[in-house]
PDB file of N, CA and C in Angstrom:
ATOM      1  N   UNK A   1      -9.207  -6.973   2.196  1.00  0.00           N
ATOM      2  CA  UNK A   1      -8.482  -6.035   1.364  1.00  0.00           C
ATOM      3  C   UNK A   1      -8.279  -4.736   2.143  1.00  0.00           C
ATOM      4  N   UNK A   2      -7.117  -3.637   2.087  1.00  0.00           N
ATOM      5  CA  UNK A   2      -6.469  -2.654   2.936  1.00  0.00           C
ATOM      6  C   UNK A   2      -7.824  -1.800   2.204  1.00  0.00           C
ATOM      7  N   UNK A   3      -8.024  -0.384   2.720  1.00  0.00           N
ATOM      8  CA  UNK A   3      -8.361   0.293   2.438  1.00  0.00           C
ATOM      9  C   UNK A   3      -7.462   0.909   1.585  1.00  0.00           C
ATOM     10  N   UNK A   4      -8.212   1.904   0.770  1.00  0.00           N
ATOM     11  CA  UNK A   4      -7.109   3.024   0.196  1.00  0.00           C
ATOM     12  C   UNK A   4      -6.812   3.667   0.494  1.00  0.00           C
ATOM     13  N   UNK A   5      -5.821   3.965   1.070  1.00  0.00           N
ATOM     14  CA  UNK A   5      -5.079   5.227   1.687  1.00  0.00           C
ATOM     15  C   UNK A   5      -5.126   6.708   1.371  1.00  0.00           C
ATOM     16  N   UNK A   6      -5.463   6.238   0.030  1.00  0.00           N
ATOM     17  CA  UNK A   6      -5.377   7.461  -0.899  1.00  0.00           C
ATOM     18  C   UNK A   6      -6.995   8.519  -1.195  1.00  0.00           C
ATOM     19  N   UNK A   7      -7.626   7.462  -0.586  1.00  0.00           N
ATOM     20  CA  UNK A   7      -9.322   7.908  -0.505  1.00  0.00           C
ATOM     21  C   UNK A   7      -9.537   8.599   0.793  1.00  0.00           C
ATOM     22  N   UNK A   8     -10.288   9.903   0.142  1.00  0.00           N
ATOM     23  CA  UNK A   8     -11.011  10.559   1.763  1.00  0.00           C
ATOM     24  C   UNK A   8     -10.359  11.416   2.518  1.00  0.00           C
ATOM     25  N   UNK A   9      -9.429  12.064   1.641  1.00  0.00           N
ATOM     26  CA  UNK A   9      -8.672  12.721   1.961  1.00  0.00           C
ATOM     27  C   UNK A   9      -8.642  14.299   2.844  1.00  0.00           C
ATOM     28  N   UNK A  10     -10.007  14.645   1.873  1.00  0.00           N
ATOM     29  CA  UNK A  10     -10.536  15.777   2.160  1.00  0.00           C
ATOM     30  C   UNK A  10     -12.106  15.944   2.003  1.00  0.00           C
ATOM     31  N   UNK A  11     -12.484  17.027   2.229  1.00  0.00           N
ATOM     32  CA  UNK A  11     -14.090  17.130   2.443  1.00  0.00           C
ATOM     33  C   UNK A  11     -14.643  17.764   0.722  1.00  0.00           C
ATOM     34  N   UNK A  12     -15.492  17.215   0.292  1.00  0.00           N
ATOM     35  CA  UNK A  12     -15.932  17.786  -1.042  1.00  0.00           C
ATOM     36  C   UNK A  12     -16.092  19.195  -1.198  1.00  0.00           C
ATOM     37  N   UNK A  13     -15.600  19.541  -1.830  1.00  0.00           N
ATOM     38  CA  UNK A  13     -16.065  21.257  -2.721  1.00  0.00           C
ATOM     39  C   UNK A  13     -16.985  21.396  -3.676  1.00  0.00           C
ATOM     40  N   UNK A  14     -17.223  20.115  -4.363  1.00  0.00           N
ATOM     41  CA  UNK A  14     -18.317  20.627  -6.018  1.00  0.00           C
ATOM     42  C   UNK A  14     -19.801  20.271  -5.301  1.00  0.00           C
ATOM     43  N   UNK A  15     -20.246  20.657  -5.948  1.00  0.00           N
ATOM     44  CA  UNK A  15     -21.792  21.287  -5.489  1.00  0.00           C
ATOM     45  C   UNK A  15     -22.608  20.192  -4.841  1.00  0.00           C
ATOM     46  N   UNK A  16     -22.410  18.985  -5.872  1.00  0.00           N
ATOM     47  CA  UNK A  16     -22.774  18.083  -5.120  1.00  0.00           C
ATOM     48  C   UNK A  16     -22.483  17.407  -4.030  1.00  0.00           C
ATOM     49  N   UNK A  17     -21.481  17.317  -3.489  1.00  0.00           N
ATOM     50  CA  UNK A  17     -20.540  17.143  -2.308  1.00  0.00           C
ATOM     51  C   UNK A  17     -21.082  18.209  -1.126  1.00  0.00           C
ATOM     52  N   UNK A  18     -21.991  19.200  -1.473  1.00  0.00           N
ATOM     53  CA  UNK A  18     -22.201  20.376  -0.886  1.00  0.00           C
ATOM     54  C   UNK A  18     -23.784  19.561  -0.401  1.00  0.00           C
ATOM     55  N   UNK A  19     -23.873  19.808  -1.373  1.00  0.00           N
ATOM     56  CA  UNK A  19     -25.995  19.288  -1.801  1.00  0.00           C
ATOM     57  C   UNK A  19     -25.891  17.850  -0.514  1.00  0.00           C
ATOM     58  N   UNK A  20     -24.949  17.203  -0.809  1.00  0.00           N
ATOM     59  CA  UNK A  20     -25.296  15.539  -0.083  1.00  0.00           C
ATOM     60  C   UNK A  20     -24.873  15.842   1.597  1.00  0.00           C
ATOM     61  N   UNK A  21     -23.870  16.444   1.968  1.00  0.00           N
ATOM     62  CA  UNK A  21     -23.768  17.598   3.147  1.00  0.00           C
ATOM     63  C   UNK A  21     -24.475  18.631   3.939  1.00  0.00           C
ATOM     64  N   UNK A  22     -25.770  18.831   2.964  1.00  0.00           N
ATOM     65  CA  UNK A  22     -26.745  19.573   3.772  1.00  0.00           C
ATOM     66  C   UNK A  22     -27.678  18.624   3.591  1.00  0.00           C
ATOM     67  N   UNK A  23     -27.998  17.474   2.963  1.00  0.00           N
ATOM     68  CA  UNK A  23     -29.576  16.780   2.863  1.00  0.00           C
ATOM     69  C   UNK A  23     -29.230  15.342   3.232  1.00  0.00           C
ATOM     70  N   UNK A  24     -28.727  14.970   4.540  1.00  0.00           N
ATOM     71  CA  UNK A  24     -28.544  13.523   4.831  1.00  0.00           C
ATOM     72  C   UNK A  24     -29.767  12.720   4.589  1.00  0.00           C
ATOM     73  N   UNK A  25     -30.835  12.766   4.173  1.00  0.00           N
ATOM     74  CA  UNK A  25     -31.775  11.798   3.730  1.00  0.00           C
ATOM     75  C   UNK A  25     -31.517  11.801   1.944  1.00  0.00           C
ATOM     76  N   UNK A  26     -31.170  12.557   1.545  1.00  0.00           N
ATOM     77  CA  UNK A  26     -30.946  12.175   0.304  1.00  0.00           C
ATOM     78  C   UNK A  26     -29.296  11.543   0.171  1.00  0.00           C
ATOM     79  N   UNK A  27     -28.168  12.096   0.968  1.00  0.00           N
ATOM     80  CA  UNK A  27     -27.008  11.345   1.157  1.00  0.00           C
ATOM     81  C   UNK A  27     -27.005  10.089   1.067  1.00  0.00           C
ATOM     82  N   UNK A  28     -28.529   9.593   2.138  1.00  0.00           N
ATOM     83  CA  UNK A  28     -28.420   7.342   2.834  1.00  0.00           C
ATOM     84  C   UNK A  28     -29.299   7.240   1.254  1.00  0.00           C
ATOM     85  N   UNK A  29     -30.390   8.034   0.795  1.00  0.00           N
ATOM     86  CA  UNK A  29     -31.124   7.014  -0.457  1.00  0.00           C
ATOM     87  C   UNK A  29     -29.557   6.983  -1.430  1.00  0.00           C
ATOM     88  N   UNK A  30     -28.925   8.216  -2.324  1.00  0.00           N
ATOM     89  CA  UNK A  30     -27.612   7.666  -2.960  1.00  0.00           C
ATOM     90  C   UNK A  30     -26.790   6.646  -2.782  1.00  0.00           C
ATOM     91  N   UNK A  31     -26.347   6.238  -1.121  1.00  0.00           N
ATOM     92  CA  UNK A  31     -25.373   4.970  -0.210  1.00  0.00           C
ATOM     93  C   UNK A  31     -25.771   4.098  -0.708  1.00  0.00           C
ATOM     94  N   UNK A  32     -27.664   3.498  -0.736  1.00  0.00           N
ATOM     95  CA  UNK A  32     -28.441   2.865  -0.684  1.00  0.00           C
ATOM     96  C   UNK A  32     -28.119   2.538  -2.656  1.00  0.00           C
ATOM     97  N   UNK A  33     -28.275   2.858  -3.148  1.00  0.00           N
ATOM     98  CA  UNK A  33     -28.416   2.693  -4.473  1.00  0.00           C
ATOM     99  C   UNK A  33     -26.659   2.513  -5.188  1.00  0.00           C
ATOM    100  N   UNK A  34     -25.426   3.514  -4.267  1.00  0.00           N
ATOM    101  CA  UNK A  34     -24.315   2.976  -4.720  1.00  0.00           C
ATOM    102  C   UNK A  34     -24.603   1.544  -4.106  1.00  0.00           C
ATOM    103  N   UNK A  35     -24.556   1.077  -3.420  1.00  0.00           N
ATOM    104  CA  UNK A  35     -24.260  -0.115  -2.708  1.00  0.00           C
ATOM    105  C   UNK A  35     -24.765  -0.956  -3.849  1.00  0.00           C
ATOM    106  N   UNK A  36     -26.531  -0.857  -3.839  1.00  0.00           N
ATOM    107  CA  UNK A  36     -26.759  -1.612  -4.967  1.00  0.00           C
ATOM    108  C   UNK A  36     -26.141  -1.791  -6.215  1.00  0.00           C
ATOM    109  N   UNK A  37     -25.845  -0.843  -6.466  1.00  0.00           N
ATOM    110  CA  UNK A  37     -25.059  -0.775  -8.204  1.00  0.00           C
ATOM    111  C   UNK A  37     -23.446  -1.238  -8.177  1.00  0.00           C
ATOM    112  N   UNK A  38     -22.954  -1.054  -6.770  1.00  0.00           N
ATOM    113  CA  UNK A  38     -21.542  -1.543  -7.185  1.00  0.00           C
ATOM    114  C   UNK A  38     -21.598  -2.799  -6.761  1.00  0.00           C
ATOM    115  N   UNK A  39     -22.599  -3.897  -6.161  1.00  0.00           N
ATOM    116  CA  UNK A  39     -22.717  -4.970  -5.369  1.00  0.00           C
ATOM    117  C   UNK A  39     -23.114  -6.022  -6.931  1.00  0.00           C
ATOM    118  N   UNK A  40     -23.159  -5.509  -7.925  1.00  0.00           N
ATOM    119  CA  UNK A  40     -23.571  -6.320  -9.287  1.00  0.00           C
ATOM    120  C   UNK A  40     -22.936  -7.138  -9.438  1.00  0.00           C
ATOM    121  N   UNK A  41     -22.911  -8.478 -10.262  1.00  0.00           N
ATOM    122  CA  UNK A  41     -21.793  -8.920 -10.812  1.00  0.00           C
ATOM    123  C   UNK A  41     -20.901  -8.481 -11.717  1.00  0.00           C
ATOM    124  N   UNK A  42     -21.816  -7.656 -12.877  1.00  0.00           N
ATOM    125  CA  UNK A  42     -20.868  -6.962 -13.911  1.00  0.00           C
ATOM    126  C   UNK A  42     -19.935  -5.975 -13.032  1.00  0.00           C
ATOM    127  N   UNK A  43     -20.581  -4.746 -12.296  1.00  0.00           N
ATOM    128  CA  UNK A  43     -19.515  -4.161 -11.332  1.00  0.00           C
ATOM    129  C   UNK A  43     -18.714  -4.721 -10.924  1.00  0.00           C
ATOM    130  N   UNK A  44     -18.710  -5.921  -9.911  1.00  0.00           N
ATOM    131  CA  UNK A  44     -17.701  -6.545  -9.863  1.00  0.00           C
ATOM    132  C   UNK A  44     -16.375  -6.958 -10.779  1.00  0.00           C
ATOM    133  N   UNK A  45     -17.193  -7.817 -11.967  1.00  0.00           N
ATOM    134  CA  UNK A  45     -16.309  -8.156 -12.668  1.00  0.00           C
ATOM    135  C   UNK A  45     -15.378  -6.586 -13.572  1.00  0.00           C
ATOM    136  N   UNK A  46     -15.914  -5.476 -13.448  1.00  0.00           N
ATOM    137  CA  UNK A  46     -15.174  -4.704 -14.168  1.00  0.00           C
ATOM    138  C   UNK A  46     -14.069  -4.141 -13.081  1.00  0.00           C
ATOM    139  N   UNK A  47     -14.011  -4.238 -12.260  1.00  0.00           N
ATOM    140  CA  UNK A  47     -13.190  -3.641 -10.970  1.00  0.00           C
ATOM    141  C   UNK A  47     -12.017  -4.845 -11.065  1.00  0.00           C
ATOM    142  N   UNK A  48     -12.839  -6.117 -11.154  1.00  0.00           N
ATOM    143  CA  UNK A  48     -11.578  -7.024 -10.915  1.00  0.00           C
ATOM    144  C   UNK A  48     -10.830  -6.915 -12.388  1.00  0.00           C
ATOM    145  N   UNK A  49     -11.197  -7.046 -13.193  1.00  0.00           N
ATOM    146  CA  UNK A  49     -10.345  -6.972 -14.544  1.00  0.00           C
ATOM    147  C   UNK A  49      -9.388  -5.816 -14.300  1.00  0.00           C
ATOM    148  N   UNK A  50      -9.906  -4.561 -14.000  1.00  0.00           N
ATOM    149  CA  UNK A  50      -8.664  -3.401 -13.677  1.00  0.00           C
ATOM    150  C   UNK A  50      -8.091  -3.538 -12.470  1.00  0.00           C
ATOM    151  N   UNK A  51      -7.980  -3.984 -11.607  1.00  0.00           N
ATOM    152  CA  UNK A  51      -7.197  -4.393 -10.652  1.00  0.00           C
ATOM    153  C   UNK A  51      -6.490  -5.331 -11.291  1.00  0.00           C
ATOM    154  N   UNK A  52      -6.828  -6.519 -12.445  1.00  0.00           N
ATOM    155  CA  UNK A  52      -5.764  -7.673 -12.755  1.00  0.00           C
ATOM    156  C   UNK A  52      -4.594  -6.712 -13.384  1.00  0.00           C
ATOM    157  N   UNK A  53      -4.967  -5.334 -14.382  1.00  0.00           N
ATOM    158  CA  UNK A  53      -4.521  -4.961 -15.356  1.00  0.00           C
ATOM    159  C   UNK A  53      -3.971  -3.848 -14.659  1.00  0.00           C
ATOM    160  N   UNK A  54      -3.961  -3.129 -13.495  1.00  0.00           N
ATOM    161  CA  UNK A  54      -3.369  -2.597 -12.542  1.00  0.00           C
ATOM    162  C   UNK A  54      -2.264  -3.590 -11.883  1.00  0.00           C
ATOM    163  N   UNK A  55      -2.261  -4.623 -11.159  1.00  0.00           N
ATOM    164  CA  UNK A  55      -1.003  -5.390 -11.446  1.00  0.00           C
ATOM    165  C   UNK A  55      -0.114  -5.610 -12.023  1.00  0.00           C
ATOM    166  N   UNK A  56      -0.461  -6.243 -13.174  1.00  0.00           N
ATOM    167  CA  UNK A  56       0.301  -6.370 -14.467  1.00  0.00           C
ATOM    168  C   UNK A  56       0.662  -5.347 -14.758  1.00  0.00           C
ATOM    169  N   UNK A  57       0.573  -4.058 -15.198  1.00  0.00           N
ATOM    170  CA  UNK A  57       1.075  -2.762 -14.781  1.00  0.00           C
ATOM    171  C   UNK A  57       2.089  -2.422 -13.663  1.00  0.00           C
ATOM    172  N   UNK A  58       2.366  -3.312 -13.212  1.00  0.00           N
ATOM    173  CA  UNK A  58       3.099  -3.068 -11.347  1.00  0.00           C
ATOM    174  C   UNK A  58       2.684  -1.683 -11.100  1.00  0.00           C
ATOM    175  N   UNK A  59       1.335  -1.413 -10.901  1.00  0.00           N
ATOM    176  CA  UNK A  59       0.777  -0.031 -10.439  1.00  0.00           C
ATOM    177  C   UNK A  59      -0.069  -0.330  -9.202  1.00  0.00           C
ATOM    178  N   UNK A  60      -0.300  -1.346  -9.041  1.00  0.00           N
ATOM    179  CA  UNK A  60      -1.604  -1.906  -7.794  1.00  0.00           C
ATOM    180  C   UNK A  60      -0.864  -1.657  -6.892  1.00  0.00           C
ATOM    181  N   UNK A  61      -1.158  -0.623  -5.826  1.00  0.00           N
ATOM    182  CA  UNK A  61      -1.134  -0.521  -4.107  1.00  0.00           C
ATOM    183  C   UNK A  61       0.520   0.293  -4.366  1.00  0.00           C
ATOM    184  N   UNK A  62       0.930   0.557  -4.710  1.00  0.00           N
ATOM    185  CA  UNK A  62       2.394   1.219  -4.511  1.00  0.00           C
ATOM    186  C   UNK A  62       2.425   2.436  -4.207  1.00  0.00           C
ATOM    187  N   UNK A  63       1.018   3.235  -4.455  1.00  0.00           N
ATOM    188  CA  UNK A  63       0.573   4.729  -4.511  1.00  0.00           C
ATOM    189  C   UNK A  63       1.129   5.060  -4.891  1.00  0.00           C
ATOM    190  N   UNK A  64       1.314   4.914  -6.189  1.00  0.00           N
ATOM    191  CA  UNK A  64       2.053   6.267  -7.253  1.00  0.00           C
ATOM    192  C   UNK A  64       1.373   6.645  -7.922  1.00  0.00           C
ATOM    193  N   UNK A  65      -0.272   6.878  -7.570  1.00  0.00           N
ATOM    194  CA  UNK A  65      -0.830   8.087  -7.984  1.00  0.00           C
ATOM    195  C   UNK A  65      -1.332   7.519  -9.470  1.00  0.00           C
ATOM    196  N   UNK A  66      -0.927   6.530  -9.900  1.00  0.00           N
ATOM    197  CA  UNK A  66      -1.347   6.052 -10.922  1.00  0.00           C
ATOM    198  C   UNK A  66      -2.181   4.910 -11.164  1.00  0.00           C
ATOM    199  N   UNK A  67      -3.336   4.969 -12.712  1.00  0.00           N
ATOM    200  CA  UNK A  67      -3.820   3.620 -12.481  1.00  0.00           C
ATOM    201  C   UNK A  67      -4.387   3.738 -13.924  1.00  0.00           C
ATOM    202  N   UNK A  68      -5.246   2.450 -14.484  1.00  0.00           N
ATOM    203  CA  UNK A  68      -5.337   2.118 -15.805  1.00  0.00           C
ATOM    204  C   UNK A  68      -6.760   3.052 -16.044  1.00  0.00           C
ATOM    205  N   UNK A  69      -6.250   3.405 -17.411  1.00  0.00           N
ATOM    206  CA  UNK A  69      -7.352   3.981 -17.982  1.00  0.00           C
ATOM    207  C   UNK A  69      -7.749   3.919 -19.257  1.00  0.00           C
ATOM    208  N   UNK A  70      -8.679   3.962 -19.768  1.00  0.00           N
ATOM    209  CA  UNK A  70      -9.654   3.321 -20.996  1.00  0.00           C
ATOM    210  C   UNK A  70      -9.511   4.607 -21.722  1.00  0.00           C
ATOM    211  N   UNK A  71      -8.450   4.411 -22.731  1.00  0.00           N
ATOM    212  CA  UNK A  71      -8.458   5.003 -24.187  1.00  0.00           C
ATOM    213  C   UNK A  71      -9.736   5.585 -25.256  1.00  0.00           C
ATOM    214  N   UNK A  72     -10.100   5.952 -25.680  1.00  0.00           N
ATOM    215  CA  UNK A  72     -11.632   5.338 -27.032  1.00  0.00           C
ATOM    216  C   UNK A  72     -11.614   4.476 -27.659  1.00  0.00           C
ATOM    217  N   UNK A  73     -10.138   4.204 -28.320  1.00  0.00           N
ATOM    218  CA  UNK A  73     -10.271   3.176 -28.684  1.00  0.00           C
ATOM    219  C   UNK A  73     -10.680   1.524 -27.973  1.00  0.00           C
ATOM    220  N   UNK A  74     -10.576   1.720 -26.057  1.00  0.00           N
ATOM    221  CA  UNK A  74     -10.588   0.917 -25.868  1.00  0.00           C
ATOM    222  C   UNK A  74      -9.283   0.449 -25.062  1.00  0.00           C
ATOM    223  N   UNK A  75      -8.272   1.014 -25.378  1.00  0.00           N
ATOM    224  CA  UNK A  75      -6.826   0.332 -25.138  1.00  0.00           C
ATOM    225  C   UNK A  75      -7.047   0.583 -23.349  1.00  0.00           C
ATOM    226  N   UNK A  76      -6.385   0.022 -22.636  1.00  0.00           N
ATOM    227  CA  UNK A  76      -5.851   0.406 -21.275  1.00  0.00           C
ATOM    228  C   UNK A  76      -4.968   0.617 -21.192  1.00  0.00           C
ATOM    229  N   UNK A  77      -4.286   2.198 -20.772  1.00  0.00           N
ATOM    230  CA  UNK A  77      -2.784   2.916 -20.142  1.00  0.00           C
ATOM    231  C   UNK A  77      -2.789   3.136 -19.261  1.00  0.00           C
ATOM    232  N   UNK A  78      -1.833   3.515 -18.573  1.00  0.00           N
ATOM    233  CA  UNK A  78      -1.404   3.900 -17.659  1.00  0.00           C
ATOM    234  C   UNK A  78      -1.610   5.674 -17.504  1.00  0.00           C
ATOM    235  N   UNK A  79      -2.604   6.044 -16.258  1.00  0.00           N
ATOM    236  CA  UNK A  79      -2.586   7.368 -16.432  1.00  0.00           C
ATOM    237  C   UNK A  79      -2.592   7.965 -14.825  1.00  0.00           C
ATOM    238  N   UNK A  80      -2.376   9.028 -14.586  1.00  0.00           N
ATOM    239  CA  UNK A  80      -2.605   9.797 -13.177  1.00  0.00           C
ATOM    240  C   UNK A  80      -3.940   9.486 -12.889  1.00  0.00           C
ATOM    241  N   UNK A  81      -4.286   8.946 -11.532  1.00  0.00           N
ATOM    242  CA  UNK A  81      -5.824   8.975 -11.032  1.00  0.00           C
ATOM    243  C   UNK A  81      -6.185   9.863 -10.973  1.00  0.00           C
ATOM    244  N   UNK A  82      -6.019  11.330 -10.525  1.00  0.00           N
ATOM    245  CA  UNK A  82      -6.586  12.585 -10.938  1.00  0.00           C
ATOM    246  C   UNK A  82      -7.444  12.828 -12.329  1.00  0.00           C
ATOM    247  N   UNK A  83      -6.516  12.973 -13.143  1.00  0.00           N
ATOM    248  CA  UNK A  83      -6.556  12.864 -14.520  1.00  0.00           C
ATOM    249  C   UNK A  83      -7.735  12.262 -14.916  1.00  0.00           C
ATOM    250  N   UNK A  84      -7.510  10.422 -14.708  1.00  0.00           N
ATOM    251  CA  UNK A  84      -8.819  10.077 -15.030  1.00  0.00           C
ATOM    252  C   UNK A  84      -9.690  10.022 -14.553  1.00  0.00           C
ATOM    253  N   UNK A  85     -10.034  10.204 -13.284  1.00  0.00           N
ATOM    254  CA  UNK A  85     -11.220  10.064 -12.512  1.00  0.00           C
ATOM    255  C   UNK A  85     -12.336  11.887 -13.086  1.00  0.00           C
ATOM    256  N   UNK A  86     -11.313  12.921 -13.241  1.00  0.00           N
ATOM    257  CA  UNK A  86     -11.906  14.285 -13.340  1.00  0.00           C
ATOM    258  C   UNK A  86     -12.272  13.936 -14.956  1.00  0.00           C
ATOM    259  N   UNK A  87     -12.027  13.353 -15.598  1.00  0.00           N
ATOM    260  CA  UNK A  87     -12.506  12.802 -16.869  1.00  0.00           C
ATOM    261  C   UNK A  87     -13.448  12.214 -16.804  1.00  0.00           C
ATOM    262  N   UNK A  88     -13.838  11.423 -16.532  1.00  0.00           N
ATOM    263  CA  UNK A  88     -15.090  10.414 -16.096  1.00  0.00           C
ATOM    264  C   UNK A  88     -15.873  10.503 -15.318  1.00  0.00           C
ATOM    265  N   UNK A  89     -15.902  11.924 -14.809  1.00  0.00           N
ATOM    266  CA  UNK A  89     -16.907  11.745 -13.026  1.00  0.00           C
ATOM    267  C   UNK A  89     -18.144  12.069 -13.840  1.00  0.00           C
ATOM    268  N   UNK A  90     -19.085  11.301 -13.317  1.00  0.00           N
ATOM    269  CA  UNK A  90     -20.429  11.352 -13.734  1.00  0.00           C
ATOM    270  C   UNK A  90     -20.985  10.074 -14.655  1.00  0.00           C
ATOM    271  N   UNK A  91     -19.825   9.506 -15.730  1.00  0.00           N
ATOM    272  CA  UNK A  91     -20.154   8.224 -16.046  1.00  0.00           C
ATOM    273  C   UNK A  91     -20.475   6.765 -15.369  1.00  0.00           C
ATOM    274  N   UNK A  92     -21.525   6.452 -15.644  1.00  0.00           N
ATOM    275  CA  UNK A  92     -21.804   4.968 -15.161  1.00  0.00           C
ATOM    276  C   UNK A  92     -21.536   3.719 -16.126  1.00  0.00           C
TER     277      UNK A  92
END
């Protein structure tokens, strides 16, 4: 699979981005524990469902800045990745 083009663009500003930049032993234990947590099956399977539903969307890989996002009710739309990611940062 391509990388995202759209990832890594720039160097972090919020505090924590700061914090993991001055303490590389606490940077590799976080790596160490994303790895674990996104290497799950449920992780998995929730990435692949929004990638199916990012397709079906004709939003997958075109970079238009857009991608599916979870309503309250539940629904999946179509929203700016900005948007939703600054909405959600911190949820697991």
């Amino acid at each position: 699979m391509a990388r995202n083009t759209l990832a890594g663009k720039g160097k972090g500003s919020s505090r924590s981005a700061k914090y993991y930049a001055a303490n590389p032993d606490a940077r590799k234990k976080k790596q160490a524990y994303d790895k674990k947590y996104h290497s799950t099956d449920k992780r998995k399977s929730y990435r692949a469902k929004l990638n199916k539903k990012n397709r079906e969307a004709g939003t997958y890989g075109n970079k238009d800045g857009k991608d599916m996002s979870h309503t309250k009710k539940g629904k999946l739309v179509k929203e700016k990745q900005s948007t939703n990611r600054a909405r959600n940062r911190g949820k697991k």
